[in-house]
PDB file of N, CA and C in Angstrom:
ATOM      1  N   UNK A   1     202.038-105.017 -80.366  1.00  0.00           N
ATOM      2  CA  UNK A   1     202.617-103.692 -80.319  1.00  0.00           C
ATOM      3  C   UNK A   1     201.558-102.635 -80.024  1.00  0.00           C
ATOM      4  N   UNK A   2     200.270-102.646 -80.413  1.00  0.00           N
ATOM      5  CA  UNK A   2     199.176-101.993 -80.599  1.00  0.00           C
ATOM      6  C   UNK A   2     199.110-101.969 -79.107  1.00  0.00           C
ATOM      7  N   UNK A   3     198.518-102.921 -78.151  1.00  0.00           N
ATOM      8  CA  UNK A   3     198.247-102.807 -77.224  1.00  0.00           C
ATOM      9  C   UNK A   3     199.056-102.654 -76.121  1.00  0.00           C
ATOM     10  N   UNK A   4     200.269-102.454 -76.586  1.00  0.00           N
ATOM     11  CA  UNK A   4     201.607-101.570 -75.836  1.00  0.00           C
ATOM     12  C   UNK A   4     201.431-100.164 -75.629  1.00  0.00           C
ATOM     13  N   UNK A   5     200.830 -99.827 -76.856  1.00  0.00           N
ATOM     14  CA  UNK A   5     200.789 -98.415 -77.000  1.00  0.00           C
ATOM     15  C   UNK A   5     199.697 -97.958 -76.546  1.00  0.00           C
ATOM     16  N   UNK A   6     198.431 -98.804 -76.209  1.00  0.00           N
ATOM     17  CA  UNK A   6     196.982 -98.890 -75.682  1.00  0.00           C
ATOM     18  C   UNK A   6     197.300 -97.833 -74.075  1.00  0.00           C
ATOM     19  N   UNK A   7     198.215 -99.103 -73.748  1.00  0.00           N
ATOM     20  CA  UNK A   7     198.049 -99.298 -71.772  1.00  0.00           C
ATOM     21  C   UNK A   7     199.267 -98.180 -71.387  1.00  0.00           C
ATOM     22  N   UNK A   8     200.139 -97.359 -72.693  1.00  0.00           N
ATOM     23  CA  UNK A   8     200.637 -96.645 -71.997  1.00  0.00           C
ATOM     24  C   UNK A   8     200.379 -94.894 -71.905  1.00  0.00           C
ATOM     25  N   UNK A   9     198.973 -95.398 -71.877  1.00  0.00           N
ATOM     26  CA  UNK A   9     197.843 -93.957 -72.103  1.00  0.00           C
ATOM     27  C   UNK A   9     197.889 -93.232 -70.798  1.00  0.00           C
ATOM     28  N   UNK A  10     198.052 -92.513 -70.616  1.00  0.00           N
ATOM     29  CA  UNK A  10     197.785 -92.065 -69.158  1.00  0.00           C
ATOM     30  C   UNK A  10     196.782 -90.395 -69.471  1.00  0.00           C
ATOM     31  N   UNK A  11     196.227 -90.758 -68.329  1.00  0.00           N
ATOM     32  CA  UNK A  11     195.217 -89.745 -67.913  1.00  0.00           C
ATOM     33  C   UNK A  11     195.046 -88.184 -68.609  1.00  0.00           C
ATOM     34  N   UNK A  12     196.490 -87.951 -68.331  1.00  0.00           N
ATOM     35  CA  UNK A  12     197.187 -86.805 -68.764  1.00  0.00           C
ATOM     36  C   UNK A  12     197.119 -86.403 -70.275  1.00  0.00           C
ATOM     37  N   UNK A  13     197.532 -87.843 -71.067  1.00  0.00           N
ATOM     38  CA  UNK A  13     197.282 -87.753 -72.541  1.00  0.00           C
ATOM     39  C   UNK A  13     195.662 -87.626 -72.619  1.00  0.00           C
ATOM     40  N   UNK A  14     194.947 -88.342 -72.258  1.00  0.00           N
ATOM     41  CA  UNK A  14     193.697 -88.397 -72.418  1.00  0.00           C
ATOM     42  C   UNK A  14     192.870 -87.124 -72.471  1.00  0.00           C
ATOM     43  N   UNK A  15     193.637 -86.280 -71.418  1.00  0.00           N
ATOM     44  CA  UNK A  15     192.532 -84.908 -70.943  1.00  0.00           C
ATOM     45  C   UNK A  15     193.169 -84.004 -72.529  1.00  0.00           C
ATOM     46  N   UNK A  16     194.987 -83.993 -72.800  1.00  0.00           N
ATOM     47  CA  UNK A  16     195.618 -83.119 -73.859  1.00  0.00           C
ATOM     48  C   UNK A  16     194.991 -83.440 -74.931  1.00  0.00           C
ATOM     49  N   UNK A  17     194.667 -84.794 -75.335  1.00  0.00           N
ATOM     50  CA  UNK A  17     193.959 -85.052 -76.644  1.00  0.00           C
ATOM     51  C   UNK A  17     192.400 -84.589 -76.674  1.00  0.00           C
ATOM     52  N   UNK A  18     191.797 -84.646 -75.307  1.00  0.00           N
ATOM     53  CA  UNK A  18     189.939 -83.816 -75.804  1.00  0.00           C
ATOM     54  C   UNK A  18     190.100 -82.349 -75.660  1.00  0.00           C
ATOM     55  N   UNK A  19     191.387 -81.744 -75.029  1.00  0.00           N
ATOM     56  CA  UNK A  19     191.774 -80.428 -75.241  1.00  0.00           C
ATOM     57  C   UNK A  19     191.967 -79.776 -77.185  1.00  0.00           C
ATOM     58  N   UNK A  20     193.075 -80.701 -77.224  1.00  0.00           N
ATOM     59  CA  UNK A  20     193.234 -80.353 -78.641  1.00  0.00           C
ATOM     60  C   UNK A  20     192.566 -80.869 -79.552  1.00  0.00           C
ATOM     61  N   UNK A  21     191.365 -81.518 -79.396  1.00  0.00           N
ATOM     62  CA  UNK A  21     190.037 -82.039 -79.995  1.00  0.00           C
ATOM     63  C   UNK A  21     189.074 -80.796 -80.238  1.00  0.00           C
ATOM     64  N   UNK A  22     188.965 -80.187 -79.047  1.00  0.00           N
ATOM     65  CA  UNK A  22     187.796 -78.913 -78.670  1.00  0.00           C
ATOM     66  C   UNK A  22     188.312 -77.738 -79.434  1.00  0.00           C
ATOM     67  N   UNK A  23     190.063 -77.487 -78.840  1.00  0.00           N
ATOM     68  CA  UNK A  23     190.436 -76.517 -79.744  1.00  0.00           C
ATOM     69  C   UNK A  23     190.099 -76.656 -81.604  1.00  0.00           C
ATOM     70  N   UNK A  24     190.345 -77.717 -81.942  1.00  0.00           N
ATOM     71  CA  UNK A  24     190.348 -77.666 -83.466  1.00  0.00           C
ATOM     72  C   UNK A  24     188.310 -77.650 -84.201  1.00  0.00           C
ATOM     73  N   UNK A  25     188.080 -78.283 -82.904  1.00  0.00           N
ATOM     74  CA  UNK A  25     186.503 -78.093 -83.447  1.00  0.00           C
ATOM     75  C   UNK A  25     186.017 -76.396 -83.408  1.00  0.00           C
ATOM     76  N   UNK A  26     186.497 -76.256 -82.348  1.00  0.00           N
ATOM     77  CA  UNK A  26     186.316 -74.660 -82.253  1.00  0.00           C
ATOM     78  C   UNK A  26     186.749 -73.588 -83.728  1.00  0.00           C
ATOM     79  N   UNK A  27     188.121 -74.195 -84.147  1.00  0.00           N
ATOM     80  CA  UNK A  27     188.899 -73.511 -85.654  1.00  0.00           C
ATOM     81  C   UNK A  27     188.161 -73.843 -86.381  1.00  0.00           C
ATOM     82  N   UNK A  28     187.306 -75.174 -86.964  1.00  0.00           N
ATOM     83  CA  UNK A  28     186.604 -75.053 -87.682  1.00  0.00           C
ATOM     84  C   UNK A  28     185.241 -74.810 -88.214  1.00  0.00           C
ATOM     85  N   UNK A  29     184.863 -74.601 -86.656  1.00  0.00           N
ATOM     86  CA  UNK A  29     183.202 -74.676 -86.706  1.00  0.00           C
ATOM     87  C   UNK A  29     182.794 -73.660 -87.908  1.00  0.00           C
ATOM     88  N   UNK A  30     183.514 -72.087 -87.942  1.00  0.00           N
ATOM     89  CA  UNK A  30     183.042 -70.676 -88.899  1.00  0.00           C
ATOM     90  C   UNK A  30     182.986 -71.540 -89.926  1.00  0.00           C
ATOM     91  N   UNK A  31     183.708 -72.340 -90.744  1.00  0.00           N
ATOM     92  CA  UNK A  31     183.686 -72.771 -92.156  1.00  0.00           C
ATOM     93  C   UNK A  31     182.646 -74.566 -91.856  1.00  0.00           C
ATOM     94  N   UNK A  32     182.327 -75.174 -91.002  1.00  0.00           N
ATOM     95  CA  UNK A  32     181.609 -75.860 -91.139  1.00  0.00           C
ATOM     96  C   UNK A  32     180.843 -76.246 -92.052  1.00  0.00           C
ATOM     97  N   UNK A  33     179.526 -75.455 -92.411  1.00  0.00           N
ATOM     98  CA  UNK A  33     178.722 -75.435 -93.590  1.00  0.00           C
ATOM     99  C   UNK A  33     179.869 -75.604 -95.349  1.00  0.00           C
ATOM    100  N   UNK A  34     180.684 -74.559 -94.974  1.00  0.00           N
ATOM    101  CA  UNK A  34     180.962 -74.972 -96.175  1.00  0.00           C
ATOM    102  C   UNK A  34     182.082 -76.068 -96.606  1.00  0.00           C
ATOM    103  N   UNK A  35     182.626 -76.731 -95.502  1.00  0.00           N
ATOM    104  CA  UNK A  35     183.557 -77.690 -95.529  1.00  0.00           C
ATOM    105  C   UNK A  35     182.710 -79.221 -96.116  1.00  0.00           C
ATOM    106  N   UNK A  36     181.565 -78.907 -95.047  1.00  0.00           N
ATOM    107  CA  UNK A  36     180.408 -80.368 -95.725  1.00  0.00           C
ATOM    108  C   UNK A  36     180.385 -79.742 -97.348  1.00  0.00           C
ATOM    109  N   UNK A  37     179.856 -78.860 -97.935  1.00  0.00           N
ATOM    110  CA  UNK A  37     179.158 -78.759 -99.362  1.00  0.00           C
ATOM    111  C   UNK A  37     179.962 -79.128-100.039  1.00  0.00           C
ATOM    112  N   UNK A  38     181.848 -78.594 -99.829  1.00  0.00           N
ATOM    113  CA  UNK A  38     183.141 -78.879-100.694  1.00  0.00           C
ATOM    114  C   UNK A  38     183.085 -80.207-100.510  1.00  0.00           C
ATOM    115  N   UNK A  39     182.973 -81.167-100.070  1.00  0.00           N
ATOM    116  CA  UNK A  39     182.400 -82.317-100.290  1.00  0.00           C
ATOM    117  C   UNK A  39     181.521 -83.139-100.908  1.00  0.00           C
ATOM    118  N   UNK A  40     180.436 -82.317-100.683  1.00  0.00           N
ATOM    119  CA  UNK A  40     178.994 -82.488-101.885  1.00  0.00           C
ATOM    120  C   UNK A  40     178.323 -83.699-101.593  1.00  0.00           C
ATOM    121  N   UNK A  41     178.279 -83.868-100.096  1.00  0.00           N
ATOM    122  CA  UNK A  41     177.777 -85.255 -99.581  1.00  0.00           C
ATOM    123  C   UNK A  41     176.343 -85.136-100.154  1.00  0.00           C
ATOM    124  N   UNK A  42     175.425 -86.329-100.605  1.00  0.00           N
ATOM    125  CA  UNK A  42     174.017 -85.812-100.118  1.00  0.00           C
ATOM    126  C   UNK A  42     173.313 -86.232 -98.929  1.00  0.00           C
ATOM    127  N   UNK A  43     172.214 -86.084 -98.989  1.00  0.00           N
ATOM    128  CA  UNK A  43     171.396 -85.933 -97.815  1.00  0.00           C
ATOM    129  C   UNK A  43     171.585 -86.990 -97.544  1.00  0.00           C
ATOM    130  N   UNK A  44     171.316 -87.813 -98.066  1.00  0.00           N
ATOM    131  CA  UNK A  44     170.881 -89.319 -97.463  1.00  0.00           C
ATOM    132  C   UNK A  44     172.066 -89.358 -96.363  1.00  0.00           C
ATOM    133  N   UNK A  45     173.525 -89.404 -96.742  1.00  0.00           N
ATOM    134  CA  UNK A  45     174.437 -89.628 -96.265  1.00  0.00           C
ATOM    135  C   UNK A  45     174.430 -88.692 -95.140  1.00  0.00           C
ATOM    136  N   UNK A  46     174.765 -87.554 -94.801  1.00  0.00           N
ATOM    137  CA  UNK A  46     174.621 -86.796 -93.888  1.00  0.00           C
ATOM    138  C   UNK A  46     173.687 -87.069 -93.145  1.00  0.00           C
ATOM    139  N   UNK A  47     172.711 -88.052 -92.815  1.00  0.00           N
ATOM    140  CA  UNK A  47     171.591 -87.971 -91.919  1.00  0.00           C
ATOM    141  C   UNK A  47     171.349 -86.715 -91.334  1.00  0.00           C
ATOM    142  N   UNK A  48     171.205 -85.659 -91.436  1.00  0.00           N
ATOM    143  CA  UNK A  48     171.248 -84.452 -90.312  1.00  0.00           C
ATOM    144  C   UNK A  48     169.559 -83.727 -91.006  1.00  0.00           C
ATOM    145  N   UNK A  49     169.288 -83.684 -89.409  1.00  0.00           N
ATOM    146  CA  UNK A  49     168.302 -83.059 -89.532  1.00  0.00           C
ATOM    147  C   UNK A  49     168.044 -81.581 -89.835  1.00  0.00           C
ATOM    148  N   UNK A  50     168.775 -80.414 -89.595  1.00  0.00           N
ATOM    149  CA  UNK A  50     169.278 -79.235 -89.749  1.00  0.00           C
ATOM    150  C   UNK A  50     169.977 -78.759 -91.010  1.00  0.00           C
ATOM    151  N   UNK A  51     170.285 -79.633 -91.664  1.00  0.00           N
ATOM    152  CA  UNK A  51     171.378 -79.768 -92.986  1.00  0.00           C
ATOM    153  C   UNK A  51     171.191 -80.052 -94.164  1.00  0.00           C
ATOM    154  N   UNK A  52     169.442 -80.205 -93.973  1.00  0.00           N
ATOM    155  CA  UNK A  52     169.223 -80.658 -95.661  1.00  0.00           C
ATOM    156  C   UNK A  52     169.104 -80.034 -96.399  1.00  0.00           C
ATOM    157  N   UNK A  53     169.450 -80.067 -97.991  1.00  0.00           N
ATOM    158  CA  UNK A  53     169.701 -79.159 -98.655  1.00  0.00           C
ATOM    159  C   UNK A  53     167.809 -78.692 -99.228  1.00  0.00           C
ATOM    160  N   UNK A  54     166.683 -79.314 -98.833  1.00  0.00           N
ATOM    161  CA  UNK A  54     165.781 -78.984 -98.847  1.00  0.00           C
ATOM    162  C   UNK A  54     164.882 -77.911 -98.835  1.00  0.00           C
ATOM    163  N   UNK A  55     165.454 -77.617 -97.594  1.00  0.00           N
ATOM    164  CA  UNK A  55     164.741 -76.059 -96.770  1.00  0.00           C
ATOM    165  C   UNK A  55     163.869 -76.479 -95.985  1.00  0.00           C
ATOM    166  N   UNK A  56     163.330 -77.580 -95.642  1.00  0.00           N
ATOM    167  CA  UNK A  56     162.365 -78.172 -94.874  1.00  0.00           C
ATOM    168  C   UNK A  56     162.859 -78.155 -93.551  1.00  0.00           C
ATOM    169  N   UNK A  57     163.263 -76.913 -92.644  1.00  0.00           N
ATOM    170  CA  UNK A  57     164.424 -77.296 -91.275  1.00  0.00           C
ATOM    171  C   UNK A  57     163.577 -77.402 -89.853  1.00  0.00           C
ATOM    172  N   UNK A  58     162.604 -76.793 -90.399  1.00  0.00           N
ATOM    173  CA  UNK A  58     161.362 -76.981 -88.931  1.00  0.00           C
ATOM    174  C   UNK A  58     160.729 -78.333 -89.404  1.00  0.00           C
ATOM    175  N   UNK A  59     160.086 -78.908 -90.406  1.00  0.00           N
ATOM    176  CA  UNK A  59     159.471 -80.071 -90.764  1.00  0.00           C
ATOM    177  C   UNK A  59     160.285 -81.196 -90.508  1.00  0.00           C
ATOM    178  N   UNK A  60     161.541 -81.257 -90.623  1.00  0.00           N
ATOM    179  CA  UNK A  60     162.504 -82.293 -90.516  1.00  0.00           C
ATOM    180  C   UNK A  60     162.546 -82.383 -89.227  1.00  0.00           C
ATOM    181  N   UNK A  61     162.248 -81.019 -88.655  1.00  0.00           N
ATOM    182  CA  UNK A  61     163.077 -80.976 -86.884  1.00  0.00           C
ATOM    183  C   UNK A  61     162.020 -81.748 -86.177  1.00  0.00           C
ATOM    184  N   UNK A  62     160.268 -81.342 -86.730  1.00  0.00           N
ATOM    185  CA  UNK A  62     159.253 -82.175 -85.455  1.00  0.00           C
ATOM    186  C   UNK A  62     159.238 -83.180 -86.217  1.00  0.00           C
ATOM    187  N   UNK A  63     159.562 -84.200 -87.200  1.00  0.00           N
ATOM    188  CA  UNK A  63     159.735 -85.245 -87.693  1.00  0.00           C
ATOM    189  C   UNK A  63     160.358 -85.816 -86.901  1.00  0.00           C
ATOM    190  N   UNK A  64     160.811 -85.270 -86.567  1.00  0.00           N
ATOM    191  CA  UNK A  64     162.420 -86.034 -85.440  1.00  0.00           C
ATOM    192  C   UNK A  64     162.241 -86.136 -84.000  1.00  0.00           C
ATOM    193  N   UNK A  65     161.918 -85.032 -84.183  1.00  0.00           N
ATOM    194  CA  UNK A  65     161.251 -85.044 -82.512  1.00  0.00           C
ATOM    195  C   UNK A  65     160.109 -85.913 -82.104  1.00  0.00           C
ATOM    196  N   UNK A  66     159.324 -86.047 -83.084  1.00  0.00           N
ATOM    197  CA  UNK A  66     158.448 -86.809 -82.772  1.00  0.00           C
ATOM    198  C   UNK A  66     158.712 -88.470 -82.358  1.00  0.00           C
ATOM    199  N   UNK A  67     159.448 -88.918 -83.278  1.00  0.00           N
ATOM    200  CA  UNK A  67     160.083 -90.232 -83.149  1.00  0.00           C
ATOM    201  C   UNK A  67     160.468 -90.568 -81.879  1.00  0.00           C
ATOM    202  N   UNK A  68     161.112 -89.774 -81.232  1.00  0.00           N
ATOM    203  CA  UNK A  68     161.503 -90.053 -79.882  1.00  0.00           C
ATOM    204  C   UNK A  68     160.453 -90.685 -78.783  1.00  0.00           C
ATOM    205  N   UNK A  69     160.884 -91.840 -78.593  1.00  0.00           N
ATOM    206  CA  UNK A  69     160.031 -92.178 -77.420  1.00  0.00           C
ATOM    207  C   UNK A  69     159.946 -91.803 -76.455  1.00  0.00           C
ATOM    208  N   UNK A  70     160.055 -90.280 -76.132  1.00  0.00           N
ATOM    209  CA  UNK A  70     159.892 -89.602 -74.657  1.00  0.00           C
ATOM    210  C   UNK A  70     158.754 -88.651 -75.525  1.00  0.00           C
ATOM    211  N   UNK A  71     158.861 -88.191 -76.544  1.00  0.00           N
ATOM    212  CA  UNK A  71     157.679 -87.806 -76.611  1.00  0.00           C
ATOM    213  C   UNK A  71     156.315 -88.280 -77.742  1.00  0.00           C
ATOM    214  N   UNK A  72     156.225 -89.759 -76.924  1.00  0.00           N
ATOM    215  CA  UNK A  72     155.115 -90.594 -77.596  1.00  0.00           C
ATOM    216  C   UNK A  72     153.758 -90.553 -76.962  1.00  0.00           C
ATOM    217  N   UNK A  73     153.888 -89.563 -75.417  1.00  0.00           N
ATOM    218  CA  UNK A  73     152.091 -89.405 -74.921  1.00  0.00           C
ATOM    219  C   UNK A  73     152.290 -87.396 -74.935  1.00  0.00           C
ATOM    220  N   UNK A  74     151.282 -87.236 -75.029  1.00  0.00           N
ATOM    221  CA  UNK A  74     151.184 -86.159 -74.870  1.00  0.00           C
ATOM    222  C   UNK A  74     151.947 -85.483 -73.903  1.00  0.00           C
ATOM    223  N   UNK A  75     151.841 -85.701 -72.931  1.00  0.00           N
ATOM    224  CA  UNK A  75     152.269 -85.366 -71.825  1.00  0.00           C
ATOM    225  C   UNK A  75     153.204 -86.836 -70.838  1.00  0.00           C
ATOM    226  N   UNK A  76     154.555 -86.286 -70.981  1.00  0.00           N
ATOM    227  CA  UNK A  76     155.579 -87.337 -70.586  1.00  0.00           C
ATOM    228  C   UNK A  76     155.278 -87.723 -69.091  1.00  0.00           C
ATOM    229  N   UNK A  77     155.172 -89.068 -68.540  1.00  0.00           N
ATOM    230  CA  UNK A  77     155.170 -89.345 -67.124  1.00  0.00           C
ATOM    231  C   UNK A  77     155.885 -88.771 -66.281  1.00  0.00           C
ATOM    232  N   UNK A  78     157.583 -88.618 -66.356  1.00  0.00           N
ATOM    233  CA  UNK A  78     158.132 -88.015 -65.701  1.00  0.00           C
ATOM    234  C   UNK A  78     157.325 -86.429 -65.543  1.00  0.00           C
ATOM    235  N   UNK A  79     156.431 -85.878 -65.929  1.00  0.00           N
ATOM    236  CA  UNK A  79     156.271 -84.690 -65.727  1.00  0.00           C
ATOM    237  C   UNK A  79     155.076 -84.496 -64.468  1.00  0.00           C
ATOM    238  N   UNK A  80     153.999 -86.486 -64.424  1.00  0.00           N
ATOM    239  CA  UNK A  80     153.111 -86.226 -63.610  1.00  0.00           C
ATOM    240  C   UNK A  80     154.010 -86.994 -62.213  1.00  0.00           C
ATOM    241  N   UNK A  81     154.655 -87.354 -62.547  1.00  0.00           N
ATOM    242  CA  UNK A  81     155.775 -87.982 -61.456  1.00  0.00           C
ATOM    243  C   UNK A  81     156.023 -86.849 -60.673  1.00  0.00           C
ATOM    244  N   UNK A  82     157.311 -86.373 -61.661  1.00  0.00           N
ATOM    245  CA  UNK A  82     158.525 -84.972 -60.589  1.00  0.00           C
ATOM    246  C   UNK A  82     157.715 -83.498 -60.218  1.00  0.00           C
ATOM    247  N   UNK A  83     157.379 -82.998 -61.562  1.00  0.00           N
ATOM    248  CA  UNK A  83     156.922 -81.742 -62.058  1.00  0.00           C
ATOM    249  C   UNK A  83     155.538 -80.959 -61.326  1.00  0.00           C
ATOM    250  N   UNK A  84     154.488 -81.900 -61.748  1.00  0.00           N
ATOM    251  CA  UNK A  84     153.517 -81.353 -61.098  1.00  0.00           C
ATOM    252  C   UNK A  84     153.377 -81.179 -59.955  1.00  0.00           C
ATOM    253  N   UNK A  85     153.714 -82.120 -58.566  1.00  0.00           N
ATOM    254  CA  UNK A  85     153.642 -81.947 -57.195  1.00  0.00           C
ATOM    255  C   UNK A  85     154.460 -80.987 -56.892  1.00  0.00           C
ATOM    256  N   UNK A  86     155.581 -80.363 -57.251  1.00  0.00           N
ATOM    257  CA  UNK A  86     156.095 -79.456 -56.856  1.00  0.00           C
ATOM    258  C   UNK A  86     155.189 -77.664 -58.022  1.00  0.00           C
ATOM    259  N   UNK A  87     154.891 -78.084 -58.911  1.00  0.00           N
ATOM    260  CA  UNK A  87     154.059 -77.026 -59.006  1.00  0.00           C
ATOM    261  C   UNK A  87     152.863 -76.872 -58.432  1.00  0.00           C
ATOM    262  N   UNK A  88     152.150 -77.911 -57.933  1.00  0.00           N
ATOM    263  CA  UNK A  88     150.869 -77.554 -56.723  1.00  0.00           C
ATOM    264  C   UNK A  88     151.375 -77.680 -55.680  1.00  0.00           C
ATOM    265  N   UNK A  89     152.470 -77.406 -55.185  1.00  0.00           N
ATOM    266  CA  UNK A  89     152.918 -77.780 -53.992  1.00  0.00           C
ATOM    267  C   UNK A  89     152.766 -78.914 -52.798  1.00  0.00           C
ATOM    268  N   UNK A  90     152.737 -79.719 -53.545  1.00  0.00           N
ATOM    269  CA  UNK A  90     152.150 -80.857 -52.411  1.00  0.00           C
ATOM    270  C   UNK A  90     153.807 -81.700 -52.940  1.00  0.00           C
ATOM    271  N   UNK A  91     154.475 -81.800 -51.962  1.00  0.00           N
ATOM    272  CA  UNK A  91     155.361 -82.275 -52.025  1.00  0.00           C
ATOM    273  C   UNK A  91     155.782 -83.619 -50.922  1.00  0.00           C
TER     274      UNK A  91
END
């Protein structure tokens, strides 16, 4: 029955449902902050870097950033690749 109801999805539903997805994220974003706290998740659970009840929001943020393996050399390859020849102009 499930997959009756799967295949008779059409396009149309697809686009109305991330419509009325966006709309409702939009209604709730103002109360956001306080919809998580009425909850009283803690940190651990929330993984969010921006959200801890800490105050640590820049320390958490290059914590995070750092991890990323695009920025593990100083200076990312793609930048001596794309970037630089068009800023010395040698293209």
């Amino acid at each position: 029955m499930v997959s009756v109801w799967f295949t008779s999805i059409s396009k149309r539903d697809v686009q109305q449902l991330q419509s009325t997805y966006e709309e409702f994220l939009g209604k709730i974003r103002p109360n956001a902050v306080g919809l998580v706290d009425a909850f009283d998740f803690r940190d651990e659970i929330l993984n969010s870097t921006l959200g801890a009840s800490d105050g640590r929001v820049y320390e958490r943020l290059i914590e995070e950033v750092l991890k990323s393996p695009l920025n593990a050399e100083p200076v990312n390859q793609s930048f001596h690749k794309f970037l630089k020849p068009l800023m010395q102009g040698k293209l």
